[in-house]
C-alpha atoms as a PDB file:
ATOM      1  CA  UNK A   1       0.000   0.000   0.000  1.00  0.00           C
ATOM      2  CA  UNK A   2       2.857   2.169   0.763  1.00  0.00           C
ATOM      3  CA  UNK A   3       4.038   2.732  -2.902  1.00  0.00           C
ATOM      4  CA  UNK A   4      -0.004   3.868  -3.718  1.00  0.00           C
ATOM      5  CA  UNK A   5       0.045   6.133  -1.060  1.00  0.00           C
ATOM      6  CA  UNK A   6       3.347   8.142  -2.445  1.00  0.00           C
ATOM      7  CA  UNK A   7       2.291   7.966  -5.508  1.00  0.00           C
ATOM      8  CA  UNK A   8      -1.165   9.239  -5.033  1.00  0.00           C
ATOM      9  CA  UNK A   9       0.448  12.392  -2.768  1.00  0.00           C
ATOM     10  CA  UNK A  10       3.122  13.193  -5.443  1.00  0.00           C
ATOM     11  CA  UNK A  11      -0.352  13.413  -7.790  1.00  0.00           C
ATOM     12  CA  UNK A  12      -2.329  14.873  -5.326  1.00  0.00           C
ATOM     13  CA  UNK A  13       0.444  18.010  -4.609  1.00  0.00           C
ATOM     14  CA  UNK A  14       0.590  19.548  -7.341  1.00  0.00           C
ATOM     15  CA  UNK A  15      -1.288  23.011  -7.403  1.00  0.00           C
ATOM     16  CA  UNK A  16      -2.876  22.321 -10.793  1.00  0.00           C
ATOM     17  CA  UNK A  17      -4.001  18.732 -10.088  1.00  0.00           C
ATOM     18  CA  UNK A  18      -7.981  17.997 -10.935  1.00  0.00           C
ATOM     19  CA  UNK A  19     -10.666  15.429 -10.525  1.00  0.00           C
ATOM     20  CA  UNK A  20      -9.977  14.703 -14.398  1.00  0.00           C
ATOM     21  CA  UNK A  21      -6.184  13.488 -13.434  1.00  0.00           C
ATOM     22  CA  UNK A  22      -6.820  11.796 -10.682  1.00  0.00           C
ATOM     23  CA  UNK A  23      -9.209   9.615 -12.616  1.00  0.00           C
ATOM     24  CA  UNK A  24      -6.988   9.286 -15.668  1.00  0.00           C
ATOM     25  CA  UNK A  25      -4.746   8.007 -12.983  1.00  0.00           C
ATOM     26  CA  UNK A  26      -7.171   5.418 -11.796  1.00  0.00           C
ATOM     27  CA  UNK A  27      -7.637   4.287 -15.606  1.00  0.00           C
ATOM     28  CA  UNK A  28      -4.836   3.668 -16.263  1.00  0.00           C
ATOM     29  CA  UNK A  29      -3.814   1.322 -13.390  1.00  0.00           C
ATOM     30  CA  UNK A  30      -6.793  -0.531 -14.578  1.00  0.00           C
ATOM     31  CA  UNK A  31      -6.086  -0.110 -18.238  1.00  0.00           C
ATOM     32  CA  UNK A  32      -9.610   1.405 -18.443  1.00  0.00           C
ATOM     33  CA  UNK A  33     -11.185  -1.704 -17.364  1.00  0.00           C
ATOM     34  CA  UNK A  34     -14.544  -0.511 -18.085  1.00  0.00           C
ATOM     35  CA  UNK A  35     -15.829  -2.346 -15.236  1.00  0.00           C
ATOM     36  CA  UNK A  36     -14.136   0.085 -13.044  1.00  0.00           C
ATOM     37  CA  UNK A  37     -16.378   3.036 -13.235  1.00  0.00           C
ATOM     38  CA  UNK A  38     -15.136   6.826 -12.701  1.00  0.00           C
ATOM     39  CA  UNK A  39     -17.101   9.772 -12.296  1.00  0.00           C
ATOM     40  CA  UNK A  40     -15.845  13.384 -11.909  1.00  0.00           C
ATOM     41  CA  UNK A  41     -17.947  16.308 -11.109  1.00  0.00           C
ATOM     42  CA  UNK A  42     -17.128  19.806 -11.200  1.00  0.00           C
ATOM     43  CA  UNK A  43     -18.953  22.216  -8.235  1.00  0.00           C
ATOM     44  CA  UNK A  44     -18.631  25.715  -7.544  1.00  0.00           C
ATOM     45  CA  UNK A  45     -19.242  27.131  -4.592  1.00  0.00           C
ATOM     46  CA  UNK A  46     -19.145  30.626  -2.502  1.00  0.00           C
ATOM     47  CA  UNK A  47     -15.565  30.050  -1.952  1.00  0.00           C
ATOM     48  CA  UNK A  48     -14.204  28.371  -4.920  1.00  0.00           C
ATOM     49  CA  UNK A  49     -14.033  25.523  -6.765  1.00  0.00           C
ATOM     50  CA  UNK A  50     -13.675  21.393  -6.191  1.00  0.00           C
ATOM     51  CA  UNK A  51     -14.018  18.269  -8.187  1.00  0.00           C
ATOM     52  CA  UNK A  52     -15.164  15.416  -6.588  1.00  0.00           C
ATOM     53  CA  UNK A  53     -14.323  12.039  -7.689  1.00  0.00           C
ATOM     54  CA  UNK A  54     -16.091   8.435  -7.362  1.00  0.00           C
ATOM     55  CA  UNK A  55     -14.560   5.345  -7.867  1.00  0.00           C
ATOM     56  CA  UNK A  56     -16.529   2.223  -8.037  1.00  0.00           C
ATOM     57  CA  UNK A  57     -14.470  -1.179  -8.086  1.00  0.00           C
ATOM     58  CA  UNK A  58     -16.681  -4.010  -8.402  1.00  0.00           C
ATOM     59  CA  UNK A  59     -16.451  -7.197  -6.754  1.00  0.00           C
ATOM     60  CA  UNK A  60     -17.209 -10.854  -7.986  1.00  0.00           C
ATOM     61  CA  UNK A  61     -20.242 -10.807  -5.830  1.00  0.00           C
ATOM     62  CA  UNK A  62     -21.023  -7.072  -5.800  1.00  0.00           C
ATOM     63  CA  UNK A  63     -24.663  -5.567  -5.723  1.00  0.00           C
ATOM     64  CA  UNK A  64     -23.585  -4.015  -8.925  1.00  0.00           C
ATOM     65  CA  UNK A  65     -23.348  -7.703 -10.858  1.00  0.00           C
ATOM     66  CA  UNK A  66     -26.405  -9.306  -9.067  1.00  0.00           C
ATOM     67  CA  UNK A  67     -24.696 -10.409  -6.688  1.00  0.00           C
ATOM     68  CA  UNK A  68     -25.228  -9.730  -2.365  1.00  0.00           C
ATOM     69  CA  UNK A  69     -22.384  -9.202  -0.815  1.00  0.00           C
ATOM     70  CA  UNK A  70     -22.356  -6.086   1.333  1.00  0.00           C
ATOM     71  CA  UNK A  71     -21.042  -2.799  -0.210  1.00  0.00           C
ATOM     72  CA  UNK A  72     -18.567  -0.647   1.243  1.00  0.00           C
ATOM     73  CA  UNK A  73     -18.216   3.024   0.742  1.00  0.00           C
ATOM     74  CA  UNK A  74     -14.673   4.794   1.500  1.00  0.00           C
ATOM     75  CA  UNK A  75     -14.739   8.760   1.768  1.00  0.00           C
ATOM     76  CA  UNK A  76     -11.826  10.742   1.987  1.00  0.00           C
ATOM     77  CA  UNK A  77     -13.406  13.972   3.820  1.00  0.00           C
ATOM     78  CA  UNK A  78     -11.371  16.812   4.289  1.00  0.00           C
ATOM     79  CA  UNK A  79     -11.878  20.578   3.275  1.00  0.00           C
ATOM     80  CA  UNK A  80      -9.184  21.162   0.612  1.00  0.00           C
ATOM     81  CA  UNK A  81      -6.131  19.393  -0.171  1.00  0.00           C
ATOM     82  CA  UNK A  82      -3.803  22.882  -0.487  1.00  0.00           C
ATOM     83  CA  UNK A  83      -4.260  26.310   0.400  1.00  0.00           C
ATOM     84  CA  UNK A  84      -3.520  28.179  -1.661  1.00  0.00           C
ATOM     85  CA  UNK A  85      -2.195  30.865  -2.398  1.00  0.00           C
ATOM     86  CA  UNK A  86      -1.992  31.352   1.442  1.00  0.00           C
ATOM     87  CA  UNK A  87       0.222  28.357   1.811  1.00  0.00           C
ATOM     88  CA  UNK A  88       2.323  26.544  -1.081  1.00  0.00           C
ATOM     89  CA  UNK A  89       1.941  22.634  -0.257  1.00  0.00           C
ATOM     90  CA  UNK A  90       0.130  20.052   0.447  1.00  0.00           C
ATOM     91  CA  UNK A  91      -1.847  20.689   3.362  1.00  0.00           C
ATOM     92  CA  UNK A  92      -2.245  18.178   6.560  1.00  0.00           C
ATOM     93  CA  UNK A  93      -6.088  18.091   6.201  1.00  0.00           C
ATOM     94  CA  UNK A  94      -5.493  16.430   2.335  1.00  0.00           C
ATOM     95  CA  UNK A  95      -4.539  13.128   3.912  1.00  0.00           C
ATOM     96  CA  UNK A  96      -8.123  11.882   4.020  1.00  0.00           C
ATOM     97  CA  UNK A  97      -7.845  12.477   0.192  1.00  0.00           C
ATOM     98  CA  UNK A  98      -4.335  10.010  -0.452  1.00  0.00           C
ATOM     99  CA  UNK A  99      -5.911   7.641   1.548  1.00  0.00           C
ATOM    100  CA  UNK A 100      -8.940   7.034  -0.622  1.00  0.00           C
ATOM    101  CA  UNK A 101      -7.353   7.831  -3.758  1.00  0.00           C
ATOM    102  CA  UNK A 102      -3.994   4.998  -2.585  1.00  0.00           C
ATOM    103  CA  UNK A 103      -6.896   2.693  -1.791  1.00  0.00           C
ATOM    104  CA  UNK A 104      -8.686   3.072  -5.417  1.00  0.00           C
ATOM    105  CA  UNK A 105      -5.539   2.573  -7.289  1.00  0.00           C
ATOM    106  CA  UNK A 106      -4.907  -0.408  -4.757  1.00  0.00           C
ATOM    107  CA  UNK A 107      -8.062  -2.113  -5.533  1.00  0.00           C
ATOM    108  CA  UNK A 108      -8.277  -1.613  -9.331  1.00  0.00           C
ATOM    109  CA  UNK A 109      -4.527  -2.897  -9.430  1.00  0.00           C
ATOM    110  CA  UNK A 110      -5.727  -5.910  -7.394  1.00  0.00           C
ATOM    111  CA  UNK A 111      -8.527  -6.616  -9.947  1.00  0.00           C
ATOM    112  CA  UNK A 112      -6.338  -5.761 -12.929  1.00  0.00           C
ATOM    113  CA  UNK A 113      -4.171  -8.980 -11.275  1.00  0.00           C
ATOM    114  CA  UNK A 114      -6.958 -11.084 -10.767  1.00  0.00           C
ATOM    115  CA  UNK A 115      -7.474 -10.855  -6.602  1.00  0.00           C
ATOM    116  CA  UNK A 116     -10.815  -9.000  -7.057  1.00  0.00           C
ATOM    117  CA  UNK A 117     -12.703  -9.115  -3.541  1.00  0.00           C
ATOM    118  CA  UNK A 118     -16.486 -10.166  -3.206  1.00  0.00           C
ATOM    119  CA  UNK A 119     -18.073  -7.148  -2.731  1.00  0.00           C
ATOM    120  CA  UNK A 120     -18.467  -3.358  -4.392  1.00  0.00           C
ATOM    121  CA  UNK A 121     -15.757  -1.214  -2.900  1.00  0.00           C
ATOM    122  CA  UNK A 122     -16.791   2.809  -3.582  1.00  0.00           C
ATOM    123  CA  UNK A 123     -14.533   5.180  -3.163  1.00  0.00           C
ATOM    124  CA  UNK A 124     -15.445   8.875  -2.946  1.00  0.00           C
ATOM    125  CA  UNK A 125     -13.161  12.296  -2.103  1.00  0.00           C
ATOM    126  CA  UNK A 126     -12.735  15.716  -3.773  1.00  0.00           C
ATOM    127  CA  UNK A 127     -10.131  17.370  -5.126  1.00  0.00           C
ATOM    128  CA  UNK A 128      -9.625  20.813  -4.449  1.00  0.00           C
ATOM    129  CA  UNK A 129      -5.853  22.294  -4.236  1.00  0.00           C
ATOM    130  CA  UNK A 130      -6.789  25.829  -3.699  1.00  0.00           C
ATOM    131  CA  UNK A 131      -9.166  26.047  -0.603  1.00  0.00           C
ATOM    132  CA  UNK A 132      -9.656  28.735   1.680  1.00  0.00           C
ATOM    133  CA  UNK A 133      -8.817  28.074   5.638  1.00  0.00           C
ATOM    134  CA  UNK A 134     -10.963  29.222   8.830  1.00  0.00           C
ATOM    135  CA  UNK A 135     -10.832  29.760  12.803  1.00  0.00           C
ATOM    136  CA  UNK A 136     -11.097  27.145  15.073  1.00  0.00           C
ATOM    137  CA  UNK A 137      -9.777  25.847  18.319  1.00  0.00           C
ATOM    138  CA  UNK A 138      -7.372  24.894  19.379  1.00  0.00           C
ATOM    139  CA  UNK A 139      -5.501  25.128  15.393  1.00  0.00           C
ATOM    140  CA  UNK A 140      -6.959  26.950  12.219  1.00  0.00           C
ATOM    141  CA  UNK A 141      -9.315  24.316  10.285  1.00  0.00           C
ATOM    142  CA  UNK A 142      -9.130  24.316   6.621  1.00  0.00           C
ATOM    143  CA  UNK A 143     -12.361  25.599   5.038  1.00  0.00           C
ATOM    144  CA  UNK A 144     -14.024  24.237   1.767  1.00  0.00           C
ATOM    145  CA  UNK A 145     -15.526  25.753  -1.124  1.00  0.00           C
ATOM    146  CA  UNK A 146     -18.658  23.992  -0.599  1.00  0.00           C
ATOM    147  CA  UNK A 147     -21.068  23.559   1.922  1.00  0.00           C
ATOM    148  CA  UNK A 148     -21.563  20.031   4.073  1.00  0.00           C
ATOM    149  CA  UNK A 149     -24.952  19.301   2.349  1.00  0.00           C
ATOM    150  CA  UNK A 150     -22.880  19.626  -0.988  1.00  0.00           C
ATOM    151  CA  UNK A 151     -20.273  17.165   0.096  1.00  0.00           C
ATOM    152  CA  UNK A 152     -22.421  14.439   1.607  1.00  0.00           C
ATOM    153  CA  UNK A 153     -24.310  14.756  -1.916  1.00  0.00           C
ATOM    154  CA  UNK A 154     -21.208  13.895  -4.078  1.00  0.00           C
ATOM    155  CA  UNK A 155     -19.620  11.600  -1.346  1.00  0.00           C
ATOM    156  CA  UNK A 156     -22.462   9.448   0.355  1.00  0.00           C
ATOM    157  CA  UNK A 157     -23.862   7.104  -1.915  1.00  0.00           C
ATOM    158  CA  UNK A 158     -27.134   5.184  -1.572  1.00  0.00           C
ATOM    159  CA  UNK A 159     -25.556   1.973  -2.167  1.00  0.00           C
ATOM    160  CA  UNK A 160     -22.724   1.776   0.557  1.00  0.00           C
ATOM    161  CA  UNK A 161     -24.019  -0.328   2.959  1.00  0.00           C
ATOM    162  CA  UNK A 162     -21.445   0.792   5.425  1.00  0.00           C
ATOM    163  CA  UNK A 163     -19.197   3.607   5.080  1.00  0.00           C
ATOM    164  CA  UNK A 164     -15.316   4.199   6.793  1.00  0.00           C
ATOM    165  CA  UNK A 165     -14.454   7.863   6.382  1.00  0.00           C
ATOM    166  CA  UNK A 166     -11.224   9.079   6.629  1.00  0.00           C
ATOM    167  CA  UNK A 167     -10.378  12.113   7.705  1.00  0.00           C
ATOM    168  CA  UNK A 168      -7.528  14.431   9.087  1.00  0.00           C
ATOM    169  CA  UNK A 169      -7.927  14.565  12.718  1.00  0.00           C
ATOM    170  CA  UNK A 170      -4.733  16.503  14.448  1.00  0.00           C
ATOM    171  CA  UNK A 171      -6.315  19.926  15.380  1.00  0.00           C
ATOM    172  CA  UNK A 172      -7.834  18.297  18.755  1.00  0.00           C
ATOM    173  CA  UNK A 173      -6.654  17.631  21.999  1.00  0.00           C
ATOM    174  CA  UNK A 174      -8.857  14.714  22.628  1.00  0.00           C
ATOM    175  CA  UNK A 175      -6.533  11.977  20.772  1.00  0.00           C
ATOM    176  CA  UNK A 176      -2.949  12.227  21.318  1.00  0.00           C
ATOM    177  CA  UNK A 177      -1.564   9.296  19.361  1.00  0.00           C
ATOM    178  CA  UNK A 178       0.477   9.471  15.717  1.00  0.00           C
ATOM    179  CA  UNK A 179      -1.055   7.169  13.631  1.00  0.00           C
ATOM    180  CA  UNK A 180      -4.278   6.719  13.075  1.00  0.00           C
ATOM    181  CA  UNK A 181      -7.515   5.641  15.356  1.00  0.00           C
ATOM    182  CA  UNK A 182     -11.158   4.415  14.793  1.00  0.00           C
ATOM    183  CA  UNK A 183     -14.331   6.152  16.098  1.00  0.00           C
ATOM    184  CA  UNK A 184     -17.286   4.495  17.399  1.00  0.00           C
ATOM    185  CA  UNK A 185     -19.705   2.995  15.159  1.00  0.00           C
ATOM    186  CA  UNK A 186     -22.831   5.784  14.137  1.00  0.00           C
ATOM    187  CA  UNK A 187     -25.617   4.874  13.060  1.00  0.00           C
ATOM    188  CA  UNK A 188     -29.152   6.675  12.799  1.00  0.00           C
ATOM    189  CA  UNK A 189     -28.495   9.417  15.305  1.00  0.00           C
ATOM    190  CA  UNK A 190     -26.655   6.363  17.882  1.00  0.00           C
ATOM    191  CA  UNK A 191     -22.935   6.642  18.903  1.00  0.00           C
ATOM    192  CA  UNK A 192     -22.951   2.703  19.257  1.00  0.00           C
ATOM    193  CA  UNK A 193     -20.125   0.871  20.997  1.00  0.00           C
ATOM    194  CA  UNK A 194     -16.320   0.658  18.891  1.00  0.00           C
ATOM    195  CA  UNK A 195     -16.895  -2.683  16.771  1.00  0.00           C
ATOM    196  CA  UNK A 196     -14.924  -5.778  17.818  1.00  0.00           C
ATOM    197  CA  UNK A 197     -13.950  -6.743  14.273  1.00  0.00           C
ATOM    198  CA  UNK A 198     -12.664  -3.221  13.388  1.00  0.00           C
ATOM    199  CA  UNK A 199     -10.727  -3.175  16.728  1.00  0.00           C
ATOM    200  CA  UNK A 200      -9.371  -6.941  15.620  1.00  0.00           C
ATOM    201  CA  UNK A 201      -8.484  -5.624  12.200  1.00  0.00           C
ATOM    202  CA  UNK A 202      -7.246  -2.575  13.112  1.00  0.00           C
ATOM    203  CA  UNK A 203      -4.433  -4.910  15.933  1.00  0.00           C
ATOM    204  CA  UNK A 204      -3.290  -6.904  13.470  1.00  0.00           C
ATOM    205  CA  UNK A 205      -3.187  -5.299  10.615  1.00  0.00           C
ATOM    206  CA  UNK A 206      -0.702  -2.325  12.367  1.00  0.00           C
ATOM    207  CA  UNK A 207       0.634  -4.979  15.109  1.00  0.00           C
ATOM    208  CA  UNK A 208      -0.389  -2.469  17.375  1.00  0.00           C
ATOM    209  CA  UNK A 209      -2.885  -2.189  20.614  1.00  0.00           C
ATOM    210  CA  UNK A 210      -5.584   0.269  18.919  1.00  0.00           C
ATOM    211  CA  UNK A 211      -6.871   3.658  19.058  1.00  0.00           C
ATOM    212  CA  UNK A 212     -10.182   4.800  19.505  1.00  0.00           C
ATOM    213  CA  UNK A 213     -11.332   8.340  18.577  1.00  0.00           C
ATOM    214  CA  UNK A 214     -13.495   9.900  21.276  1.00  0.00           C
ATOM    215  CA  UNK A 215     -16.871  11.271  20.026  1.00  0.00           C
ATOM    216  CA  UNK A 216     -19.451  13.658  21.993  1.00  0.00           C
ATOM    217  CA  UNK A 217     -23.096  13.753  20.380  1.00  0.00           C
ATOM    218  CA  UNK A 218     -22.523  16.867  19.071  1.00  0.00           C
ATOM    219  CA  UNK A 219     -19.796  15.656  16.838  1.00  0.00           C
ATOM    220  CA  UNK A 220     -22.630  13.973  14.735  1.00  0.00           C
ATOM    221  CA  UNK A 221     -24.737  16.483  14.112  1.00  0.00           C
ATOM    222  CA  UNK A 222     -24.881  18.555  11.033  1.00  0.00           C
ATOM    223  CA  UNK A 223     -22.273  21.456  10.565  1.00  0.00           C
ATOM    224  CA  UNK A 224     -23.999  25.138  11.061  1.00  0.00           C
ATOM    225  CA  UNK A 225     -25.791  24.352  14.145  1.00  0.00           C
ATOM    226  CA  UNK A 226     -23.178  26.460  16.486  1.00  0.00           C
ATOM    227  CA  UNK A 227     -22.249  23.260  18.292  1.00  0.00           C
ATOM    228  CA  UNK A 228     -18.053  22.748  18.481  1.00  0.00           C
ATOM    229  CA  UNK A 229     -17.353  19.422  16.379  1.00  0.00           C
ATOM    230  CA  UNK A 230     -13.959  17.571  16.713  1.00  0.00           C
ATOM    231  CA  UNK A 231     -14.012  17.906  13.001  1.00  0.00           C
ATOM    232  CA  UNK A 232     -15.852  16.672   9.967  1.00  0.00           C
ATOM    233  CA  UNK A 233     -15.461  12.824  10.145  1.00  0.00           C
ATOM    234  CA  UNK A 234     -18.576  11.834  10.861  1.00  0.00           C
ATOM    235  CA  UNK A 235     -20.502  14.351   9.124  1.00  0.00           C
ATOM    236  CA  UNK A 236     -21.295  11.725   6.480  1.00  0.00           C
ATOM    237  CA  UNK A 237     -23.470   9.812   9.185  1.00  0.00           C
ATOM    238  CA  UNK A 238     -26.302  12.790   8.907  1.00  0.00           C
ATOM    239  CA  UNK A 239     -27.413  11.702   5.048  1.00  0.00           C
ATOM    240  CA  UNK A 240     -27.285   7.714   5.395  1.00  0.00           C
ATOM    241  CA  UNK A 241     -29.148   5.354   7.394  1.00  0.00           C
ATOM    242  CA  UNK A 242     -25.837   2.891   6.976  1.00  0.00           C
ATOM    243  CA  UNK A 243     -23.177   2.205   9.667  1.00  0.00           C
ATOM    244  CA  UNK A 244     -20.433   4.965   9.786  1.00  0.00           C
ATOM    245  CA  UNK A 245     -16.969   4.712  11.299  1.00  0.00           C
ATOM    246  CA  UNK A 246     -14.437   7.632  11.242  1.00  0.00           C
ATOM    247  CA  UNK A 247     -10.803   6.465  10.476  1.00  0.00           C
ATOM    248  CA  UNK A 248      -8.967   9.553  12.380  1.00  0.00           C
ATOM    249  CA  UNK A 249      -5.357  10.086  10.992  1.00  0.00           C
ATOM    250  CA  UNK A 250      -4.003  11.624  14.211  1.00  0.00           C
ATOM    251  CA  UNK A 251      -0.718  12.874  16.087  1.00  0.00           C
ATOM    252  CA  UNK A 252       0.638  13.499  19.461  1.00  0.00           C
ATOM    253  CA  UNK A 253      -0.464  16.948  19.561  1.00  0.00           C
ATOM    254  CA  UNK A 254      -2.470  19.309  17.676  1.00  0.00           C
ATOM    255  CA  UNK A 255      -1.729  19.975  13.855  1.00  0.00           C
ATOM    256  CA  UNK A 256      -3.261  22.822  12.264  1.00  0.00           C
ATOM    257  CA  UNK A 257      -5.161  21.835   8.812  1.00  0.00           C
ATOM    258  CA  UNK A 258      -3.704  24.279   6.790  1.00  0.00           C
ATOM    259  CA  UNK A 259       0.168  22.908   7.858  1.00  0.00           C
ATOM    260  CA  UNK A 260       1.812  21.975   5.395  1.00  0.00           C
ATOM    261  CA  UNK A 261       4.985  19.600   5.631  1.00  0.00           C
ATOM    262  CA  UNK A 262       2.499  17.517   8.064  1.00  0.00           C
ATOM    263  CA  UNK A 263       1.693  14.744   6.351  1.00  0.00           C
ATOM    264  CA  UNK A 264       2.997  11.234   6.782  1.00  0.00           C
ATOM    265  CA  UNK A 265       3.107   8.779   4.373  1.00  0.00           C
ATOM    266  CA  UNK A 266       3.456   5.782   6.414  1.00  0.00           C
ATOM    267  CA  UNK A 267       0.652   7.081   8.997  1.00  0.00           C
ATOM    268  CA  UNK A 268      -1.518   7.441   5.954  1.00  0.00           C
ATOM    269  CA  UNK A 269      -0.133   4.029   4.478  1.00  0.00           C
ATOM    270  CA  UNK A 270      -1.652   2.155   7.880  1.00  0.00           C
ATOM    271  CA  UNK A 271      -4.855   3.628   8.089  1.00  0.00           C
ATOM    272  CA  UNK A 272      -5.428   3.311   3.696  1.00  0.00           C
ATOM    273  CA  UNK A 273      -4.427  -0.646   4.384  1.00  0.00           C
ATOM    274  CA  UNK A 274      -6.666  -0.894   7.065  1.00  0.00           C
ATOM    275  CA  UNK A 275     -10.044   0.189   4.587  1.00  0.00           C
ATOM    276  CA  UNK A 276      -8.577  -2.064   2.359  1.00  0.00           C
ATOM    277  CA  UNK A 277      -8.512  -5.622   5.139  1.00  0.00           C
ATOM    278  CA  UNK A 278     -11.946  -3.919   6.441  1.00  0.00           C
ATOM    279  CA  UNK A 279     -13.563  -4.063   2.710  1.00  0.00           C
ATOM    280  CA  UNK A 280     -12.370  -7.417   2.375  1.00  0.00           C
ATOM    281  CA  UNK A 281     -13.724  -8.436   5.919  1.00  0.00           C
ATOM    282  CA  UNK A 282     -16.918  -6.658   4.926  1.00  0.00           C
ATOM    283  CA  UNK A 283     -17.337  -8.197   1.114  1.00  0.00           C
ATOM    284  CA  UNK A 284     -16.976 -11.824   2.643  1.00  0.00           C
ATOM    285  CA  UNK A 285     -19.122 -11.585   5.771  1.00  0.00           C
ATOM    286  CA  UNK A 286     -16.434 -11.608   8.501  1.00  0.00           C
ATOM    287  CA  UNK A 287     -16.534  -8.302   9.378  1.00  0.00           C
ATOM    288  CA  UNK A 288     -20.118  -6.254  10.579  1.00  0.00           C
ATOM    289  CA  UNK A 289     -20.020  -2.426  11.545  1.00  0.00           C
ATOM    290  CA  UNK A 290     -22.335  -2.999  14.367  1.00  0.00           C
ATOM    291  CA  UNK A 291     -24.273  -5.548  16.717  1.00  0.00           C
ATOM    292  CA  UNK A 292     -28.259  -5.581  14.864  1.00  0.00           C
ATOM    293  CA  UNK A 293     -29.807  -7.362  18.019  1.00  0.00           C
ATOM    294  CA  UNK A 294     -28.428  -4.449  20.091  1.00  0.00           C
ATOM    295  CA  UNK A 295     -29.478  -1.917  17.809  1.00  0.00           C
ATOM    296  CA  UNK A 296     -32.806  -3.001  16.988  1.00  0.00           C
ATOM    297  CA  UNK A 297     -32.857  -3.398  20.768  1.00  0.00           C
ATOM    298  CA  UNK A 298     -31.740  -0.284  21.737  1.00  0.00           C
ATOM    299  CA  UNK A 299     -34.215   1.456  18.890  1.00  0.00           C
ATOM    300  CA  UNK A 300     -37.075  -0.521  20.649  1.00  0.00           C
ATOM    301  CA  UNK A 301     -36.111   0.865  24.459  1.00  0.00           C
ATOM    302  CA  UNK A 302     -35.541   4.382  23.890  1.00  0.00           C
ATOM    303  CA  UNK A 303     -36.974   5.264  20.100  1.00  0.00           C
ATOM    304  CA  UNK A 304     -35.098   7.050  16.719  1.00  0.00           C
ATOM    305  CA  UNK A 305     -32.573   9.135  17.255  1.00  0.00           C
ATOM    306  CA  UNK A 306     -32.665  10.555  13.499  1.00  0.00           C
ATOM    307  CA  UNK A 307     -33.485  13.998  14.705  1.00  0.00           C
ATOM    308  CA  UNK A 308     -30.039  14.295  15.634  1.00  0.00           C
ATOM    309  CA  UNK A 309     -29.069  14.286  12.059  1.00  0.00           C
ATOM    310  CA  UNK A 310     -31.386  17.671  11.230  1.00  0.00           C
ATOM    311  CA  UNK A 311     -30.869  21.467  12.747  1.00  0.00           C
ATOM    312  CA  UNK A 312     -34.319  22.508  14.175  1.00  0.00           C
ATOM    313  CA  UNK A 313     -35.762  25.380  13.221  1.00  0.00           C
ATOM    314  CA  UNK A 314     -37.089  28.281  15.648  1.00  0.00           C
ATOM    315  CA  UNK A 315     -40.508  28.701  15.767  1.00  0.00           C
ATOM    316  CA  UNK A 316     -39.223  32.655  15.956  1.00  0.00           C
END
């Protein structure tokens, strides 16, 4: 995984880099397999412009072919990948962005050599070198040129049955590890309990005791509501009923988003190969997001908690 991940960051920095490279890129690992689909869309927003790409990598038993294996979706979030012109590099928060993009050009490699896993693998991010950056505490955030509601359009799709999303998550003071850690498992509104077979992939597959990512309730509700959020990772949890689990790319102590010279390859490397063992586990059955006895359970006892997805309006 390590060689995709430096060669999708020596694609990704570059300050004219597009959607329509990165997905030329992807074609041509695949030697445009046309059963690796690619989509690039073009959005502008109040503050500028962003591509986002889709990647859909299908497996021998995929949804897509008939088939029912599960479908996992992959989203790099972040707010921009540079920030320019106000800093010349690659920024820190773009890691969410290698990751998915070193995991597409895994995958379609894979199936290129014949290992092609059971289920649909989609992989969503955008690509936007040139994004403006904003407040926050305790580090400066990077911004994006388009709104949250815009994102979880391009990036949450209807057929992920579960969805990891990676994202940048240094500018905290709630996980101090280098590396990367998992969230708890979100589903519907509920911050359910850390998943045993994530935790079990996530050990072996870095040979390390594993991290878990704190969460508060406000962290999973929608962006624009005035609440403090540890950052975006989970925002993808308010437009899908599936299972979400942040994969938090973290250090020992806070990073801004705009840095640049932050980002490590081999920190990104662990956290891209662990979405990759997690959408094998998840293809072949082995691995589930979440308990559905103790959901369904937990629904029954205390009622939705979808209204934790939506900002209420005043009756003012």
């Amino acid at each position: 995984m390590l060689k995709w991940v430096i060669d999708a960051y020596e694609l990704l920095d570059n300050p004219s880099v597009s959607g329509a490279r990165v997905a030329d890129y992807i074609r041509s690992i695949c030697n445009d397999d046309d059963e690796v689909t690619t989509e690039v869309v073009k959005i502008t927003g109040t503050k500028g412009v962003t591509d986002f790409v889709k990647f859909v990598i299908p497996g021998a038993r995929g949804k897509g072919a008939g088939g029912d294996s599960p479908t996992l979706g992959i989203i790099g979030r972040l707010g921009g990948i540079g920030a320019r012109p106000e800093r010349i590099g690659y920024v820190s928060d773009g890691d969410g962005a290698v990751a998915a993009v070193a995991c597409a050009a895994k995958l379609a490699a894979m199936k290129q050599a014949g290992d092609q896993l059971p289920g649909d693998v989609i992989i969503a991010t955008h690509i936007c070198p040139n994004a403006p950056t904003r407040p926050h505490d305790p580090v400066p955030f990077m911004d994006s040129p388009v709104d949250m509601n815009t994102m979880n359009e391009h990036e949450v799709d209807s057929a992920m049955d579960a969805i990891l999303s990676i994202d940048t998550t240094k500018g905290n003071t709630v996980i101090n590890t280098r590396g990367f850690a998992i969230s708890p498992t979100v589903k519907q509104g509920w911050i359910l309990r850390v998943a045993p077979d994530l935790l079990e992939i996530m050990g072996w597959s870095t040979g390390k005791l594993p991290a878990v990512l704190p969460l508060a309730t406000q962290d999973i509700t929608p962006y624009g509501n005035g609440a403090h959020h540890v950052n975006s990772i989970l925002q993808p949890c308010i437009a899908t009923n599936a299972p979400v689990v942040g994969v938090a790319i973290t250090a020992e102590l806070p990073v801004p988003g705009c840095g640049t010279g932050a980002s490590r390859e081999v920190d990104i490397e662990e956290a891209a190969r662990f979405c990759l063992e997690v959408a094998k586990g998840v293809g072949d059955g082995s691995c589930s997001f979440y308990n559905e006895k103790e959901f369904e359970t937990l629904t029954s006892l205390y009622g939705s908690m979808t209204h934790l997805s939506t900002i209420p309006h005043s009756n003012e």
